[in-house]
PDB file of N, CA and C in Angstrom:
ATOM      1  N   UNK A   1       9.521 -40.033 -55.513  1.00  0.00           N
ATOM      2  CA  UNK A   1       8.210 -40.162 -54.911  1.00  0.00           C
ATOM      3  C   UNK A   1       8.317 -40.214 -53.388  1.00  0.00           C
ATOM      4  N   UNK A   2       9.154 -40.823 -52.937  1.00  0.00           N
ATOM      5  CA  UNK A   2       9.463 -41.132 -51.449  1.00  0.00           C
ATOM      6  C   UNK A   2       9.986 -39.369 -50.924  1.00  0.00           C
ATOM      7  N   UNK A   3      10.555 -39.137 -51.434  1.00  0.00           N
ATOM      8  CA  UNK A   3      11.204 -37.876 -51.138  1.00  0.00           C
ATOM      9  C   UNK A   3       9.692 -36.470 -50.679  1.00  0.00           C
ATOM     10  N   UNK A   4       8.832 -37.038 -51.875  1.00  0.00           N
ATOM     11  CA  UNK A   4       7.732 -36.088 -51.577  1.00  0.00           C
ATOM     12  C   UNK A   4       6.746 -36.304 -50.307  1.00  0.00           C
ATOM     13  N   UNK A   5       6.907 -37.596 -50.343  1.00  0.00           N
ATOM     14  CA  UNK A   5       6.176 -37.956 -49.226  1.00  0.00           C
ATOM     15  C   UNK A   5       6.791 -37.421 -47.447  1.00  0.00           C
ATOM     16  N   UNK A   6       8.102 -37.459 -47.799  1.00  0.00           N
ATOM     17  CA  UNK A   6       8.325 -37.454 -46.561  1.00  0.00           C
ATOM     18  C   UNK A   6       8.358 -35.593 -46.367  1.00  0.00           C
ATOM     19  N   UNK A   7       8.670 -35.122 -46.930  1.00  0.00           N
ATOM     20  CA  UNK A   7       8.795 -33.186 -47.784  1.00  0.00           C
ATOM     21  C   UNK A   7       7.001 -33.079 -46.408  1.00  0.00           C
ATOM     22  N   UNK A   8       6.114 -34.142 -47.782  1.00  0.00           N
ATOM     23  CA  UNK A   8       4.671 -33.926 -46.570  1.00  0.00           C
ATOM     24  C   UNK A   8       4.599 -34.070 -45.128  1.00  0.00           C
ATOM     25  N   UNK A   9       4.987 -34.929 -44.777  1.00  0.00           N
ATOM     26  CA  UNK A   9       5.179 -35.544 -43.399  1.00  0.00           C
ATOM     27  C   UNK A   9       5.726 -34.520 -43.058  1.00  0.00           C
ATOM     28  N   UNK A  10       6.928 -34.246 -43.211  1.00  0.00           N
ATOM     29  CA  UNK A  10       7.837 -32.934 -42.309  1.00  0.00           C
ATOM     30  C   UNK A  10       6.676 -31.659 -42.245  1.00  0.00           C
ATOM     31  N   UNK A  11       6.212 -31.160 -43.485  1.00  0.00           N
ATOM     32  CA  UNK A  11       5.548 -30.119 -43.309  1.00  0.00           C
ATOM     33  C   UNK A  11       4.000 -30.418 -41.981  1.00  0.00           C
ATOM     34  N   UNK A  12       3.099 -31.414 -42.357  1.00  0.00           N
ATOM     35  CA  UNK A  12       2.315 -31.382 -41.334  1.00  0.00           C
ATOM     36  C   UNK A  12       2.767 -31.670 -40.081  1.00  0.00           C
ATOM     37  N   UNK A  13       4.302 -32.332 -39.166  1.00  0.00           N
ATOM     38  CA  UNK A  13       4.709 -32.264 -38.054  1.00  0.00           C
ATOM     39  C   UNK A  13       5.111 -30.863 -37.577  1.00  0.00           C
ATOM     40  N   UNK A  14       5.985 -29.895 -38.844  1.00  0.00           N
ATOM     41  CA  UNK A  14       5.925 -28.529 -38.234  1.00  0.00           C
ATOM     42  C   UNK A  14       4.662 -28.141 -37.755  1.00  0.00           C
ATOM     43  N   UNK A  15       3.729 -28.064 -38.848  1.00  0.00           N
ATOM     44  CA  UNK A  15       2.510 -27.137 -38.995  1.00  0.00           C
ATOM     45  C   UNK A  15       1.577 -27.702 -37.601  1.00  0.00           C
ATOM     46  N   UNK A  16       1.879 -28.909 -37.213  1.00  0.00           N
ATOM     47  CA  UNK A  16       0.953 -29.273 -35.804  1.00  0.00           C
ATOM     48  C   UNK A  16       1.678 -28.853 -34.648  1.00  0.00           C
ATOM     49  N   UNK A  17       3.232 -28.667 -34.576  1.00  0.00           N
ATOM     50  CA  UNK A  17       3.923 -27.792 -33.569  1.00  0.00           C
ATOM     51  C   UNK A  17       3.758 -26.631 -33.439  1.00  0.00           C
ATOM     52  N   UNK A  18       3.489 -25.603 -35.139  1.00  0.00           N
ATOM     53  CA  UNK A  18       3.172 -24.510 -34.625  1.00  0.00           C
ATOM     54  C   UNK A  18       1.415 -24.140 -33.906  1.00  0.00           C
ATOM     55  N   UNK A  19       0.645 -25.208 -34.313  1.00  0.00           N
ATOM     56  CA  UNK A  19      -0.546 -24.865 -33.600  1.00  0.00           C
ATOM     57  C   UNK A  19      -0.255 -24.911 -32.333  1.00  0.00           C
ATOM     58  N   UNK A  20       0.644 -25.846 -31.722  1.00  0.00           N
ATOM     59  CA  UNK A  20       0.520 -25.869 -30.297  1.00  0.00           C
ATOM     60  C   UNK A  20       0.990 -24.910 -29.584  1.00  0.00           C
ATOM     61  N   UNK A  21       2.261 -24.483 -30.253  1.00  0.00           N
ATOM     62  CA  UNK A  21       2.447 -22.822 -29.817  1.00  0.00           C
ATOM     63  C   UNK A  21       1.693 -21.915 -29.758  1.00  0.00           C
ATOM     64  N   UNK A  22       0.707 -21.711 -30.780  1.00  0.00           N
ATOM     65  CA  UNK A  22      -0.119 -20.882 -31.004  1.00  0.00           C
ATOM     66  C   UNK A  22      -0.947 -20.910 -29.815  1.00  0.00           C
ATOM     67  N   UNK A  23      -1.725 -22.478 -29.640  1.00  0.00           N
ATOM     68  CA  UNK A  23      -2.710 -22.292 -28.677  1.00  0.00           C
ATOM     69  C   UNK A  23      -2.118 -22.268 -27.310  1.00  0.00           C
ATOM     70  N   UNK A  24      -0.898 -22.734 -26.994  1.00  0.00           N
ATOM     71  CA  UNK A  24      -0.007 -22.032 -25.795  1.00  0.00           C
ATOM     72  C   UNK A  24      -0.233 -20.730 -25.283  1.00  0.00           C
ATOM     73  N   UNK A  25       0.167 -20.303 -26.493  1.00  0.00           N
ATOM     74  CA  UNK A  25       0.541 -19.068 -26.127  1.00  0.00           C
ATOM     75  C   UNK A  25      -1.239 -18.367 -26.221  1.00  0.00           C
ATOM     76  N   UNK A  26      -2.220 -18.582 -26.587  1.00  0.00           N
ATOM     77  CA  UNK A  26      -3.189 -18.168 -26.667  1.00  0.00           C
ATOM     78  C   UNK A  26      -3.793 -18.429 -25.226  1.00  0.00           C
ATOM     79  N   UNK A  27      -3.623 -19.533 -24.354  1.00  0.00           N
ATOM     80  CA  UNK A  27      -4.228 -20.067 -23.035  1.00  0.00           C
ATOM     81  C   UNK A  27      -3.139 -19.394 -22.014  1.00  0.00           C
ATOM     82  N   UNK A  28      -2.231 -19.388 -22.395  1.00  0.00           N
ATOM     83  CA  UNK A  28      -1.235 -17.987 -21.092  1.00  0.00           C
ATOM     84  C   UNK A  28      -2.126 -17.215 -21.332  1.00  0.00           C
ATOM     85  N   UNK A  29      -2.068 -15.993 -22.560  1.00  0.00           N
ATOM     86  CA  UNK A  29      -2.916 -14.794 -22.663  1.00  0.00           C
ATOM     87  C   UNK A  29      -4.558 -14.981 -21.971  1.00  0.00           C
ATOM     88  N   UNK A  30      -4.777 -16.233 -21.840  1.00  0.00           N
ATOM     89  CA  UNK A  30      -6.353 -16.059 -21.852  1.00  0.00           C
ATOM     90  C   UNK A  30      -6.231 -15.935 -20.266  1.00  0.00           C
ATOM     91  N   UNK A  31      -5.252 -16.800 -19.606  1.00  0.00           N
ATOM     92  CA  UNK A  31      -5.471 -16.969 -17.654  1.00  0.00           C
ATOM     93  C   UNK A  31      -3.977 -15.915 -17.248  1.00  0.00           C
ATOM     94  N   UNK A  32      -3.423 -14.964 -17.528  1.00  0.00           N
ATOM     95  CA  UNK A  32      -3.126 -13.744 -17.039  1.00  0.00           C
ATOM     96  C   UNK A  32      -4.103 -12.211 -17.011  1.00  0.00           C
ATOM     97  N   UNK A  33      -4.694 -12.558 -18.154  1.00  0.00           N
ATOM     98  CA  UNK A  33      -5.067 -11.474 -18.787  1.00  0.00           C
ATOM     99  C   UNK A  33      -6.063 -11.027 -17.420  1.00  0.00           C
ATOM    100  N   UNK A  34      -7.279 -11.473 -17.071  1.00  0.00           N
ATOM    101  CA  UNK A  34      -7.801 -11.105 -15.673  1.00  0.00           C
ATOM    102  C   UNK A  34      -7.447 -11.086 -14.491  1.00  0.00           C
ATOM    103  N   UNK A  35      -6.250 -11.211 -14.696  1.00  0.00           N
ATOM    104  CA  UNK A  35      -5.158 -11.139 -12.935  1.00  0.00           C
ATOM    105  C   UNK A  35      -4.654 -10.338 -13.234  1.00  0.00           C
ATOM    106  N   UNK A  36      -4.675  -9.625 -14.064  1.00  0.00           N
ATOM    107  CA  UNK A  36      -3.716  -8.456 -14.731  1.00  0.00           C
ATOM    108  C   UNK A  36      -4.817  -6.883 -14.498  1.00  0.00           C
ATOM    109  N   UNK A  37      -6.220  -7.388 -15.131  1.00  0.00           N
ATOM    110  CA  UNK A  37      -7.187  -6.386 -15.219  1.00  0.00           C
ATOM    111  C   UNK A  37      -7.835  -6.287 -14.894  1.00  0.00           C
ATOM    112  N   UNK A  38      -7.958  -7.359 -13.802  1.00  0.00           N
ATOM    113  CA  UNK A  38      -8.886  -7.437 -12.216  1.00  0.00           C
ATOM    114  C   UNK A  38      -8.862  -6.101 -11.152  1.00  0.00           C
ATOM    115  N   UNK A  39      -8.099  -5.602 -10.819  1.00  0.00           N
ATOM    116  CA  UNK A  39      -8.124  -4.316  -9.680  1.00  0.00           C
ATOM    117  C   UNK A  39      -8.997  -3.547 -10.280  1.00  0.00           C
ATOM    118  N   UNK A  40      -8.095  -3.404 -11.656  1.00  0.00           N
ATOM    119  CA  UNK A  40      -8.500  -2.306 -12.586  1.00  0.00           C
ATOM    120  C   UNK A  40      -9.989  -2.261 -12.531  1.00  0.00           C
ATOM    121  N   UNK A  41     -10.400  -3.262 -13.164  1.00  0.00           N
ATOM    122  CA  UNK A  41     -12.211  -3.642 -13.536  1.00  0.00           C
ATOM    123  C   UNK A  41     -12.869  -3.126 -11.731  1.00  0.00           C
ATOM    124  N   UNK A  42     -11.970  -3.329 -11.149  1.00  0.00           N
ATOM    125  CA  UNK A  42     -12.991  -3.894  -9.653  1.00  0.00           C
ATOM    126  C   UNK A  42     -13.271  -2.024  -9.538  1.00  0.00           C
ATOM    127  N   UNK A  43     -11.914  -1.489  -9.780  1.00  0.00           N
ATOM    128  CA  UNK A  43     -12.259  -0.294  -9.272  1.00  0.00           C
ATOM    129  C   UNK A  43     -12.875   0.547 -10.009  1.00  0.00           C
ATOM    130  N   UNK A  44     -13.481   0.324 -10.813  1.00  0.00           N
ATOM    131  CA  UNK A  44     -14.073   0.730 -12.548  1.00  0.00           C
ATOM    132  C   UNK A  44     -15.612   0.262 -12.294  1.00  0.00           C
ATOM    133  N   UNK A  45     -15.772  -0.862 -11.745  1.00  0.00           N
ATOM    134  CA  UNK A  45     -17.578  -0.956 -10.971  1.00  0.00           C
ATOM    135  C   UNK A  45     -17.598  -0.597  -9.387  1.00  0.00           C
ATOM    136  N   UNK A  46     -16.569  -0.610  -8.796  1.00  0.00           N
ATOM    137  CA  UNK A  46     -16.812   0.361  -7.198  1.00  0.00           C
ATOM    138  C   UNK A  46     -17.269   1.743  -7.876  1.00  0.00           C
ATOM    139  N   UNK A  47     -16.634   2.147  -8.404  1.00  0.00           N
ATOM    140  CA  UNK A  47     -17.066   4.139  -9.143  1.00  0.00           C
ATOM    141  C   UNK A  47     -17.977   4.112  -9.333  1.00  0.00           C
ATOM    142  N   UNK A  48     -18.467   3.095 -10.270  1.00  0.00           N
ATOM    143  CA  UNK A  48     -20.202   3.361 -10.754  1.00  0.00           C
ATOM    144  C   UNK A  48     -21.481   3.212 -10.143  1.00  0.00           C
ATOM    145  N   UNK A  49     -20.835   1.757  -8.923  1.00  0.00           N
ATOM    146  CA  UNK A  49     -21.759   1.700  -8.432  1.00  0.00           C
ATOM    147  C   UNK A  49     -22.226   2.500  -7.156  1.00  0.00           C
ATOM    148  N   UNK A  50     -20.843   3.225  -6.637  1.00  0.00           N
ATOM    149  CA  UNK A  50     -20.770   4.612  -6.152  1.00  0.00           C
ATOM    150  C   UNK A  50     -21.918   5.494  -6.222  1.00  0.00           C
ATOM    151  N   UNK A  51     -21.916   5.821  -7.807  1.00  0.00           N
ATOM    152  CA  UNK A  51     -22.636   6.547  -8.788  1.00  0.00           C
ATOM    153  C   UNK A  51     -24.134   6.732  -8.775  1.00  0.00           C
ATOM    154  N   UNK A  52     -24.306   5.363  -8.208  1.00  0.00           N
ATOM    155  CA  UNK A  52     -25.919   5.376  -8.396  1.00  0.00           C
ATOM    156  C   UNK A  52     -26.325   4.956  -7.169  1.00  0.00           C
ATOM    157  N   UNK A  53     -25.593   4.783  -6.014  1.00  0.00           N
ATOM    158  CA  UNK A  53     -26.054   5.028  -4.989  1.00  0.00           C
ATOM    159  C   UNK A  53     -26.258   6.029  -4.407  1.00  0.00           C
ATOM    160  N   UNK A  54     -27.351   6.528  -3.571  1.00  0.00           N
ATOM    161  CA  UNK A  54     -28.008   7.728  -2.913  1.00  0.00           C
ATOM    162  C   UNK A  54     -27.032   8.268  -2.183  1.00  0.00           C
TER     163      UNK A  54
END
C-alpha cells in the first residue's frame, strides 16, 4: 500500500515539472516571437500603408 502511494507522489512531482517546462518554454516562445517578427510586420504595414496613400 505504501509503495502505491509513493508510485503516486512520484508521478504527480514529475507531471508538475513537466508543466513547468512546458509553460517555460511556452513564455520564451511567447516574448521572442515579436522581436523576431517585428521588422518583418513593420515593413509589411509601411507597404500598405504606402498603398493607400495618394
Amino acid at each position: 500500500m505504501l509503495n502505491r502511494v509513493i508510485a503516486i507522489q512520484s508521478k504527480k512531482g514529475s507531471t508538475m515539472i513537466e508543466y513547468a517546462l512546458i509553460s517555460s518554454l511556452v513564455s520564451i516562445a511567447a516574448v521572442t516571437t515579436p522581436g523576431l517578427l517585428g521588422c518583418q510586420l513593420d515593413l509589411m504595414f509601411q507597404a500598405v500603408e504606402a498603398a493607400f496613400t495618394p
